[in-house]
Protein backbone atom coordinates (compact mmCIF):
# COMPACT_ATOMS: atom_id res chain seq x y z
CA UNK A 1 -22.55 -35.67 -1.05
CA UNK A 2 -25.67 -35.99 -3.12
CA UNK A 3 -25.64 -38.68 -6.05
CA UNK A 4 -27.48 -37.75 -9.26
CA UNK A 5 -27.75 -38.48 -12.74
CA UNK A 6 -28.18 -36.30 -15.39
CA UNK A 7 -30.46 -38.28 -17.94
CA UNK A 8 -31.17 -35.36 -20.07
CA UNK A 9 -27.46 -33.77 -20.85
CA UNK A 10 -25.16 -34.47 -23.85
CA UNK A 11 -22.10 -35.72 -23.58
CA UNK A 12 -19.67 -33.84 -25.08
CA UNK A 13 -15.58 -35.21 -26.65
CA UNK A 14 -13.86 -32.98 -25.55
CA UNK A 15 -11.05 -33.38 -28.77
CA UNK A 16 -14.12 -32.73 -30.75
CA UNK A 17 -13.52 -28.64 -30.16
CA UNK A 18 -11.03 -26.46 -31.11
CA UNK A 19 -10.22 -23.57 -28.04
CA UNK A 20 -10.37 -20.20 -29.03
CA UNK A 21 -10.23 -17.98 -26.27
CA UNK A 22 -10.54 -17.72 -22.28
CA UNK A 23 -13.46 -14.99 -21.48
CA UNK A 24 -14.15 -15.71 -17.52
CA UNK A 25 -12.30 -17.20 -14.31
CA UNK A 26 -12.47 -17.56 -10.80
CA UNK A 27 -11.14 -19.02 -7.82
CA UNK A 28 -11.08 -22.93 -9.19
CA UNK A 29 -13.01 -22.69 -12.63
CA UNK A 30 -12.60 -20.98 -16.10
CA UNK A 31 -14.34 -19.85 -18.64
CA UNK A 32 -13.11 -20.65 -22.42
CA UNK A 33 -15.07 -20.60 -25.80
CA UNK A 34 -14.61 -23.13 -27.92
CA UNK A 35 -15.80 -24.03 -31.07
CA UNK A 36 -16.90 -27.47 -32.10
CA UNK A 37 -14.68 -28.99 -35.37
CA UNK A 38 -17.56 -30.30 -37.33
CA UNK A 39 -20.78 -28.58 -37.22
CA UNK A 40 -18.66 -24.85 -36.50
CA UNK A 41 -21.59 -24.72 -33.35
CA UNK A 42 -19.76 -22.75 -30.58
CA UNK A 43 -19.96 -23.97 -27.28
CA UNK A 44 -19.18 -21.58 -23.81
CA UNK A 45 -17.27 -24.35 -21.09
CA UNK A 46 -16.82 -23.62 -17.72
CA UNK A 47 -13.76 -25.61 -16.80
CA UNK A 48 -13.55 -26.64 -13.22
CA UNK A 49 -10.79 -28.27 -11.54
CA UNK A 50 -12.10 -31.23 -9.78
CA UNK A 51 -9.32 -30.98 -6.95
CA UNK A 52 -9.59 -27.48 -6.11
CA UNK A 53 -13.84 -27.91 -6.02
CA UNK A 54 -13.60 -31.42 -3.78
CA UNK A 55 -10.79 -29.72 -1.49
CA UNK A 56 -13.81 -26.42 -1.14
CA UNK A 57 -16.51 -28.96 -0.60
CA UNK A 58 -17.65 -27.41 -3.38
CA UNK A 59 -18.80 -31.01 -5.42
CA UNK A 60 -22.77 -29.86 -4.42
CA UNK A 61 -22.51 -26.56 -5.74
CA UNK A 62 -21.71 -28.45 -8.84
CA UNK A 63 -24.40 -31.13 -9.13
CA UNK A 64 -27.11 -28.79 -8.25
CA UNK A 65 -25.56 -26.67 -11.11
CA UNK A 66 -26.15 -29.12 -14.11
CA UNK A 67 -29.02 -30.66 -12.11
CA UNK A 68 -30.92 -27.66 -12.29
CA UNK A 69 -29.89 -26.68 -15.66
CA UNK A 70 -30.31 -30.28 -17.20
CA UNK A 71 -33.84 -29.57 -15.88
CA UNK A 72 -34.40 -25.85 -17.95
CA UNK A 73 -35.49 -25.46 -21.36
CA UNK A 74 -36.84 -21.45 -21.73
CA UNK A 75 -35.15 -18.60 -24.35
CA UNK A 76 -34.25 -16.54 -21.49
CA UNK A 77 -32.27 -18.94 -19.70
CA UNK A 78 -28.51 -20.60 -20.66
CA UNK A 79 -28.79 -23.44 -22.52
CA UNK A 80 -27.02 -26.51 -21.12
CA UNK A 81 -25.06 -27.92 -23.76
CA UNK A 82 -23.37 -31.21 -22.37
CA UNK A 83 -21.03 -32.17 -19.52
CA UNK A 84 -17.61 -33.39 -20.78
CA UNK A 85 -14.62 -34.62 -18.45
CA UNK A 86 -10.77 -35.82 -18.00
CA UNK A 87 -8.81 -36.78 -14.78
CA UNK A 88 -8.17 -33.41 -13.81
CA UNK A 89 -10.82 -31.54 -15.26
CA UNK A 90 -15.04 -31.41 -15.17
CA UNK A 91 -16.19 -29.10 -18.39
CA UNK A 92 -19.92 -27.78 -18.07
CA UNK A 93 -20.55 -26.90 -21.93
CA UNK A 94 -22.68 -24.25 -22.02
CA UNK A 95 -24.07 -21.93 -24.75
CA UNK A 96 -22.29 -18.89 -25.96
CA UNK A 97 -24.16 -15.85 -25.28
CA UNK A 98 -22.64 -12.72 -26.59
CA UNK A 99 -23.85 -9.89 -25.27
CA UNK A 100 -22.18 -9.39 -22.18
CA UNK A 101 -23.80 -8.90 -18.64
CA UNK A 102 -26.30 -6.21 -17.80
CA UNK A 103 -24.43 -5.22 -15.24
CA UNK A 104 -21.81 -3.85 -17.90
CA UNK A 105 -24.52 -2.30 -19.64
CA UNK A 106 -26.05 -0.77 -16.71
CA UNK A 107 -22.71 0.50 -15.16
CA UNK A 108 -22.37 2.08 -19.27
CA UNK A 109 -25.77 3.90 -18.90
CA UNK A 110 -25.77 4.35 -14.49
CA UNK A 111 -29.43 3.85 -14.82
CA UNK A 112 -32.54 2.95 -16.86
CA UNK A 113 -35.85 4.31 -18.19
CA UNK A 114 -38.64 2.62 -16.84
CA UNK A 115 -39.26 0.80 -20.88
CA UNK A 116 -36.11 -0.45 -20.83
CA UNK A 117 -36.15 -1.72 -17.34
CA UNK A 118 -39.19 -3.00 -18.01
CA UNK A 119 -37.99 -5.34 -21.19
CA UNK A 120 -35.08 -6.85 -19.03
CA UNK A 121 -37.30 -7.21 -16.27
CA UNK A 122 -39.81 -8.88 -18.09
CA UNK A 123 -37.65 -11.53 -19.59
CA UNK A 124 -35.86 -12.06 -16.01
CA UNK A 125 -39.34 -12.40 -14.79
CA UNK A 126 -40.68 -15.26 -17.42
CA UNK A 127 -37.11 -17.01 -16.59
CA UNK A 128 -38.09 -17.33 -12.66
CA UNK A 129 -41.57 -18.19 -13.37
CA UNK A 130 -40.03 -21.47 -15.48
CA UNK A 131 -37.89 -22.11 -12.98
CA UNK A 132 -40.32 -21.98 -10.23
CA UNK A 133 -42.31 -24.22 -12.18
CA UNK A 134 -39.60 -27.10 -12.44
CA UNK A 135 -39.78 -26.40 -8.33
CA UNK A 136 -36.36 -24.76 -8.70
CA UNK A 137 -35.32 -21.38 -6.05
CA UNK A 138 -32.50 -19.56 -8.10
CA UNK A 139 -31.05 -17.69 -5.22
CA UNK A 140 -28.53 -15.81 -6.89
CA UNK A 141 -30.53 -13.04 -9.26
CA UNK A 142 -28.56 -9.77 -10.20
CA UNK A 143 -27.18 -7.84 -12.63
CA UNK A 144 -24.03 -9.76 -12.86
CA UNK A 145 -26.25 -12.69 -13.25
CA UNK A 146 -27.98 -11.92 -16.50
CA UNK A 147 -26.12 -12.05 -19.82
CA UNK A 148 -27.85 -10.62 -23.61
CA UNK A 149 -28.09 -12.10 -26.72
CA UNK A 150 -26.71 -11.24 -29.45
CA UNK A 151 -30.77 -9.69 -30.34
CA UNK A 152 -29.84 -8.29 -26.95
CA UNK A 153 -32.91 -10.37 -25.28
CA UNK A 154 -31.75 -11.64 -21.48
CA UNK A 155 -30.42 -14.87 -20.11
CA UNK A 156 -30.10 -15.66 -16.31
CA UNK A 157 -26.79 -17.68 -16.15
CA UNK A 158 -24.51 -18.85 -12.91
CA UNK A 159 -26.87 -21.61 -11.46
CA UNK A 160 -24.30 -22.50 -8.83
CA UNK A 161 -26.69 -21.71 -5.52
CA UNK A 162 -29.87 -22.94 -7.55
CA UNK A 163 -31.58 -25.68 -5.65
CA UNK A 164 -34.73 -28.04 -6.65
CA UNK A 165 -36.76 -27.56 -3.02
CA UNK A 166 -39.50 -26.18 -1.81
CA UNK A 167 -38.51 -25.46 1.43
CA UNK A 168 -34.59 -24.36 2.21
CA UNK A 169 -32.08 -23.06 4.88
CA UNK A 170 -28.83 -22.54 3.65
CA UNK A 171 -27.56 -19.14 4.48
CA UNK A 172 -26.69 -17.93 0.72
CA UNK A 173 -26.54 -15.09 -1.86
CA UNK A 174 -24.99 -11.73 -2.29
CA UNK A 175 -25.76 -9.71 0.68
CA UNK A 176 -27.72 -6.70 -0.93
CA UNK A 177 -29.77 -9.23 -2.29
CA UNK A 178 -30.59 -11.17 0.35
CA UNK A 179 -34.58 -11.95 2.00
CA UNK A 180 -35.38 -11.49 5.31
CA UNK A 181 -36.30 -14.85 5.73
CA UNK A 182 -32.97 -16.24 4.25
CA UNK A 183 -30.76 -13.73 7.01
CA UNK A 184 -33.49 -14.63 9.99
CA UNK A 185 -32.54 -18.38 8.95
CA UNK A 186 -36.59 -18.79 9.40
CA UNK A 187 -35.83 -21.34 6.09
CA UNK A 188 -37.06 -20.22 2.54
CA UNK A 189 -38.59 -20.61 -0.29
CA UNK A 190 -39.16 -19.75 -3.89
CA UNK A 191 -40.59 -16.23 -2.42
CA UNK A 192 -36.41 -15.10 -1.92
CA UNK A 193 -36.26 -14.96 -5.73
CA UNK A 194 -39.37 -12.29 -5.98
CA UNK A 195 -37.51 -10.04 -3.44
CA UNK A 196 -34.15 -10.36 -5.49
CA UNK A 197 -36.33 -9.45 -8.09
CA UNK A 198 -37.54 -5.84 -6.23
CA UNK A 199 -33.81 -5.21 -5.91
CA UNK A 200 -33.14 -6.32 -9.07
CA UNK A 201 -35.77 -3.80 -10.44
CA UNK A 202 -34.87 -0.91 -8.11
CA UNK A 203 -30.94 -1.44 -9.59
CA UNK A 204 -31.75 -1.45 -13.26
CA UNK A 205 -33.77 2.10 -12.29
CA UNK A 206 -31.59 4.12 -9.98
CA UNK A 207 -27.85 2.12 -10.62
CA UNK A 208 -27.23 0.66 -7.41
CA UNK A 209 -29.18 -1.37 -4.86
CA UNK A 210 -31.48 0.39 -2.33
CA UNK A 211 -29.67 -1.56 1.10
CA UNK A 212 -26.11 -0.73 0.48
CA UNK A 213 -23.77 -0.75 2.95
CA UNK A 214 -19.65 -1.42 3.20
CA UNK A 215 -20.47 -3.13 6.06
CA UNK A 216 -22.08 -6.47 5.35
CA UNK A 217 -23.54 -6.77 8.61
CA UNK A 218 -25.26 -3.19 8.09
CA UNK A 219 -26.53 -4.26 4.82
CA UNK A 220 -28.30 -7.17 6.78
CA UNK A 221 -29.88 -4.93 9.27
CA UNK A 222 -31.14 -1.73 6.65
CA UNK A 223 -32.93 -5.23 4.68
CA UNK A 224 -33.99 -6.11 8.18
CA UNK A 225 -35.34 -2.40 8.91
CA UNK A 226 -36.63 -1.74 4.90
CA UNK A 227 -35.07 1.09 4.93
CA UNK A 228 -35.93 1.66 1.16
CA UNK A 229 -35.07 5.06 0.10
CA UNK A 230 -36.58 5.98 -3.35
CA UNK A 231 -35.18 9.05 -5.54
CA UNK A 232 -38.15 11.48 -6.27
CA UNK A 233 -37.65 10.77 -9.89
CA UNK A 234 -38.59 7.25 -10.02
CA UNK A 235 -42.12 6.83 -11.36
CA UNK A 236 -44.93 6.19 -8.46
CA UNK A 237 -45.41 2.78 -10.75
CA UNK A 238 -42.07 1.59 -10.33
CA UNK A 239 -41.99 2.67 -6.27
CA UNK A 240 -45.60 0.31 -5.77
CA UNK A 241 -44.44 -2.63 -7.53
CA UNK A 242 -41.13 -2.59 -5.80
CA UNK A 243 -42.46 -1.90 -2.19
CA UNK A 244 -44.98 -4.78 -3.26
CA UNK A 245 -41.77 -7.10 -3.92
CA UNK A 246 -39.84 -6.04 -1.15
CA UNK A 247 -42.37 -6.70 1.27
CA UNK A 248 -40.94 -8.66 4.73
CA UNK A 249 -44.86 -10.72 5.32
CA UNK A 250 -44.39 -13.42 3.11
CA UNK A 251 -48.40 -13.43 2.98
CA UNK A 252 -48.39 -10.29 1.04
CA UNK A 253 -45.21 -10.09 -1.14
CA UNK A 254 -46.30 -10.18 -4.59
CA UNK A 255 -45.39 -13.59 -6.38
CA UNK A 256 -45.68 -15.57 -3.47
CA UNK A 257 -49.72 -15.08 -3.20
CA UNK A 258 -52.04 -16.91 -5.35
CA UNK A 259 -51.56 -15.83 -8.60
CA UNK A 260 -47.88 -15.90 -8.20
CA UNK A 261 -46.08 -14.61 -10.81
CA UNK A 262 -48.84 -12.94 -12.53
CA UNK A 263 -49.73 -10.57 -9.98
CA UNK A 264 -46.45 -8.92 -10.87
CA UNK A 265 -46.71 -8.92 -14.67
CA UNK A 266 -50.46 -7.34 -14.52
CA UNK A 267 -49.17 -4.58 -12.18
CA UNK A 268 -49.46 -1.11 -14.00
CA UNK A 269 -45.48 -0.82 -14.13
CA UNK A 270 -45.79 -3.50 -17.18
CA UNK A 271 -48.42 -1.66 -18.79
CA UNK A 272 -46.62 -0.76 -21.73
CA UNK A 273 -44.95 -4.29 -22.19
CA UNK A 274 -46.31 -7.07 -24.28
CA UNK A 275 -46.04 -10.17 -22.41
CA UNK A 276 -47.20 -12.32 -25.84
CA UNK A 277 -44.24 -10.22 -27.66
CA UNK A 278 -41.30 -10.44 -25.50
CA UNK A 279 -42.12 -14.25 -24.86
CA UNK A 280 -42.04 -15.06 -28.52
CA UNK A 281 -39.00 -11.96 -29.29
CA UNK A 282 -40.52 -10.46 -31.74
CA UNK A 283 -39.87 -7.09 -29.76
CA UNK A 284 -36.57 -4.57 -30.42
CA UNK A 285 -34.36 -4.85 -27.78
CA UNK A 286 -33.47 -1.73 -26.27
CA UNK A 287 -29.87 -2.10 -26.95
CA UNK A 288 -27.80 -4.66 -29.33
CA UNK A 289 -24.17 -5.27 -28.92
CA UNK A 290 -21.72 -4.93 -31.55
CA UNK A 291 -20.34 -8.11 -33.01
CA UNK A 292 -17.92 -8.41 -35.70
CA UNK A 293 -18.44 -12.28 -35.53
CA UNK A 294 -20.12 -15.36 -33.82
CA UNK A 295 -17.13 -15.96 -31.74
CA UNK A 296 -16.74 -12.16 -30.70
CA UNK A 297 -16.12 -12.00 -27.07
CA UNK A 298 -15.34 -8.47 -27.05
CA UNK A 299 -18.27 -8.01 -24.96
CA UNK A 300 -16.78 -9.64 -22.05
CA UNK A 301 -13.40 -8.67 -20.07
CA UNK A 302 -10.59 -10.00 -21.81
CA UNK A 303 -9.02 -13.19 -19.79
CA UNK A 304 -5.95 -15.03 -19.78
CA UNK A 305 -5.71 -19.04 -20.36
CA UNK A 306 -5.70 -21.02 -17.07
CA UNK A 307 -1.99 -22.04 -18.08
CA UNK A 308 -1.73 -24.12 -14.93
CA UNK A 309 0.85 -26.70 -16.40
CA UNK A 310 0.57 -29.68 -13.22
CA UNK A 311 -3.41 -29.10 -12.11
CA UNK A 312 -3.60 -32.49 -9.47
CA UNK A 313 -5.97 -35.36 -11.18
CA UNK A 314 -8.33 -36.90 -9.35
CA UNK A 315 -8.69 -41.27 -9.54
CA UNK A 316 -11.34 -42.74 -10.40
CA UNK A 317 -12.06 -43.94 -6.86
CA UNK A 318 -12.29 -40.50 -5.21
CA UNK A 319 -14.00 -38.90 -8.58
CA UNK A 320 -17.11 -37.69 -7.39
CA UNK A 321 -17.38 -37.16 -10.99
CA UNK A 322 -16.74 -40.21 -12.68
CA UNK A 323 -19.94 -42.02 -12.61
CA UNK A 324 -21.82 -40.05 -15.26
């Protein structure tokens, strides 16, 4: 297990914050809103049962979580708010974006114009860039991955395969998205996180990735084969860029040459975007959500409480935890 501290995250009371609602779960963590007593801020915690994530080895995942986070500061990615923690319980306080995902938006709409895929492709693009500049591979980019605002500007969230390296071989990701490099197990770089971006880009435009496949291990072998099939209605601007991203030599796959990301943001399919303007959000979104409030999480699938009454606690001795 790797042993880090987190010098640059808040800790957070945890009796400072009134609950108000679950919005997200999975298979040892939920997701619960919450809304700080004094100052009425509202705070997004991912509530993780330390006994379920040390029994799935899962205490990396973790620390490479609000490592890399602790190490972000951009608009279009989640804030890290604090860590707090109890016996049976770590809480990753994050903040509370309402929007909802993109990939409710785009499964609302089945595809995208080539503007508005360009906007949320823009802002997904600017959030790499800083992370790849804090040497940090994401790993994990798609759809489901990237939350709006309530302006409706995009936030890449879920940093749980993020890693600070330059150089990596863990076998990781959602299939569809996955590099060559990463299924050869050649070890990888910050060049997987352009190629999720060509599938990323070919999704918001036609509705569903171009290598998909019920079989997984058919999925590997069409990314293995590029067997990219573009619909005659996507724009010959939108087909370059993405053949340029989803390019196997890692010598030619645009972000990974010399001018990294920019290559990509001067290419003509971003002709119509203002990189100055989206950067400082002073462009209309293409589409705004509907709040009645701050704390309106209708955006997101309703959720039941985590009413696990007798969740095991962890001591102090075997609390990976503990120490920060």
């Amino acid at each position: 297990m790797t042993t880090r501290t987190f010098p640059l995250t808040r800790r957070l009371e945890l009796n400072s914050f009134n609950l108000l609602s679950a919005i997200g779960s999975g298979a040892f963590a939920s997701v619960l809103l919450a809304r700080e007593k004094g100052s009425g801020r509202l705070v997004c915690f991912k509530r993780v049962s330390k006994a379920k994530a040390i029994q799935a080895k899962h205490v990396d995942h973790l620390l490479n979580e609000i490592w890399t986070l602790s190490l972000t500061d951009h608009p279009f990615v989640v804030k890290l708010e604090g860590l707090a923690q109890d016996e049976r319980y770590l809480f990753i306080g994050l903040e509370y974006v309402p929007g909802g995902e993109l990939h409710s938006l785009l499964r609302s709409k089945r595809r995208l114009s080539s503007p508005t895929a360009a906007f949320y492709a823009g802002g997904v693009l600017l959030a790499i860039a800083h992370l790849h500049s804090k040497q940090i591979i994401f790993r994990d980019l798609k759809p489901e991955n990237v939350v709006l605002d309530r302006r409706g500007y995009p936030k890449l969230v879920d940093f749980g395969l993020a890693k600070v390296a330059q150089h990596t071989y863990t076998l990781c990701g959602t299939p569809e998205y996955t590099a060559p490099e990463v299924i050869l197990q050649k070890g990888h770089g910050r060049s997987v996180d352009w190629w999720a971006f060509g599938i990323f880009l070919y999704e918001l435009l036609v509705g569903h990735d171009p290598f998909g496949d019920p079989d997984p291990l058919e999925v590997y072998q069409n990314i293995l084969e590029a067997r990219i099939r573009f619909p005659k209605s996507m724009e010959s601007e939108a087909r370059s860029l993405i053949k340029k991203l989803l390019e196997r030599d890692l010598s030619k796959r645009f972000g990974n040459l010399r001018r990294a990301e920019k290559d990509i943001m001067d290419h003509r399919f971003f002709s119509g975007l203002s990189w100055p303007a989206l950067s400082e959000q002073t462009l209309q979104a293409p589409f705004i959500s509907k709040l009645t409030s701050s704390s309106d999480t209708g955006n997101f699938v309703a959720k039941k409480e985590d009413k696990e009454t007798q969740p095991q606690s962890v001591d102090q001795k075997s609390d990976p935890f503990f120490q920060w």
